[in-house]
Protein backbone atom coordinates (compact mmCIF):
# COMPACT_ATOMS: atom_id res chain seq x y z
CA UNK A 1 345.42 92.60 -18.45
CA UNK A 2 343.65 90.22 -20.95
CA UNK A 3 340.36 92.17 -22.46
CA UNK A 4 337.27 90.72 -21.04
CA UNK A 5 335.71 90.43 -24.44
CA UNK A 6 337.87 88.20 -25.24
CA UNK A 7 337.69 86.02 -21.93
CA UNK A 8 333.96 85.74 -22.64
CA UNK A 9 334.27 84.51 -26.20
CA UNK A 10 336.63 81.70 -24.72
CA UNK A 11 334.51 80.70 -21.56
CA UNK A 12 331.42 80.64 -23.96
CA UNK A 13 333.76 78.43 -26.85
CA UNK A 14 334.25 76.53 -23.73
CA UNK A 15 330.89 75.90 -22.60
CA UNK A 16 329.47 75.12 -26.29
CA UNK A 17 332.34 72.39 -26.32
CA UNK A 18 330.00 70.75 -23.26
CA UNK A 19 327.98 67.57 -23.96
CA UNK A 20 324.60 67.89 -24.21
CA UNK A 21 323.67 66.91 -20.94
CA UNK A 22 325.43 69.62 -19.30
CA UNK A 23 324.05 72.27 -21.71
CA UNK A 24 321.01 72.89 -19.10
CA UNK A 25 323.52 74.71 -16.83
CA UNK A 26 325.63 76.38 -19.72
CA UNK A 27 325.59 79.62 -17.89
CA UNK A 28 326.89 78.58 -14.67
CA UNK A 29 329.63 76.57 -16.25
CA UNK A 30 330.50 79.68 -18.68
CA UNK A 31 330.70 82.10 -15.71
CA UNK A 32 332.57 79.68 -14.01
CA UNK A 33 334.79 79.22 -17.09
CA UNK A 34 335.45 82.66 -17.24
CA UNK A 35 336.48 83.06 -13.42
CA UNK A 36 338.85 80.35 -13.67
CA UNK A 37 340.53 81.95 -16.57
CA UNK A 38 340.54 85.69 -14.95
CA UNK A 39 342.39 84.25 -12.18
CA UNK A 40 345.07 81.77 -14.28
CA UNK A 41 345.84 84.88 -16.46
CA UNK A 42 346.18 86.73 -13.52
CA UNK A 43 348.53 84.36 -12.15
CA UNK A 44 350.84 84.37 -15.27
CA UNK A 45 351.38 87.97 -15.07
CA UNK A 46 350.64 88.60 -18.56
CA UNK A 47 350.58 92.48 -20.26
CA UNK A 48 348.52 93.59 -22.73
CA UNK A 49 350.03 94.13 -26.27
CA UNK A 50 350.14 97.67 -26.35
CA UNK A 51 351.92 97.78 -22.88
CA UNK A 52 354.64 95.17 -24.56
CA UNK A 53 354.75 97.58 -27.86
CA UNK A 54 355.57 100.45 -25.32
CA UNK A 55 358.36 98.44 -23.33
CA UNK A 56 359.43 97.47 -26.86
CA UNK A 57 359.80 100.90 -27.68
CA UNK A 58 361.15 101.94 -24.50
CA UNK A 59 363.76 99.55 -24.98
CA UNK A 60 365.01 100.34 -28.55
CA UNK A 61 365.38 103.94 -27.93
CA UNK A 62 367.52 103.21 -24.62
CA UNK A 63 369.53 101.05 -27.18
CA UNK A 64 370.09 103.78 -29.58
CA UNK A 65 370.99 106.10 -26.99
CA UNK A 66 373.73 103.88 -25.82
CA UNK A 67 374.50 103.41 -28.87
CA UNK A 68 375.41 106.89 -29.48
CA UNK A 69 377.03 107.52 -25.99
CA UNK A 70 379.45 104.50 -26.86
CA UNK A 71 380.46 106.38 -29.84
CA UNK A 72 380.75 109.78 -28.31
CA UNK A 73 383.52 107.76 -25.88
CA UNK A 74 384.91 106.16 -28.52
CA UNK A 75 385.48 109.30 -30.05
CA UNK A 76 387.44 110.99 -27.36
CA UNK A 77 391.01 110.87 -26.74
């Protein structure tokens, strides 16, 4: 999931980007802001980038091990 740190920097970029009239309820809007952006990147099903760099990782040494089992069978009679 998305770090939380970095939701609140957004919601409160968000709210800063208000008019000035709405500035007297900045903190409502940013806590709004930053539930309506929890649940959207919940939605998309997003991973963090260390779980990606593990899949990633995952991924290329299942590639190298077929790798070598396709040349162990190429290899036999």
């Amino acid at each position: 999931m998305i770090n939380l740190d970095s939701l609140d920097n957004l919601a409160h970029k968000l709210s800063q980007a208000l008019p000035p009239s709405l500035k007297e309820t900045k903190k409502d809007i940013e806590e709004n802001f930053k539930v309506i952006l929890q649940a959207t990147f919940a939605k998309m099903n997003l991973v963090t980038r260390e779980e990606f760099d593990r899949q990633t990782a995952l991924l290329e040494k299942a590639r190298e091990k077929l790798a070598a089992l396709e040349k162990k069978l190429d290899e036999l009679p």
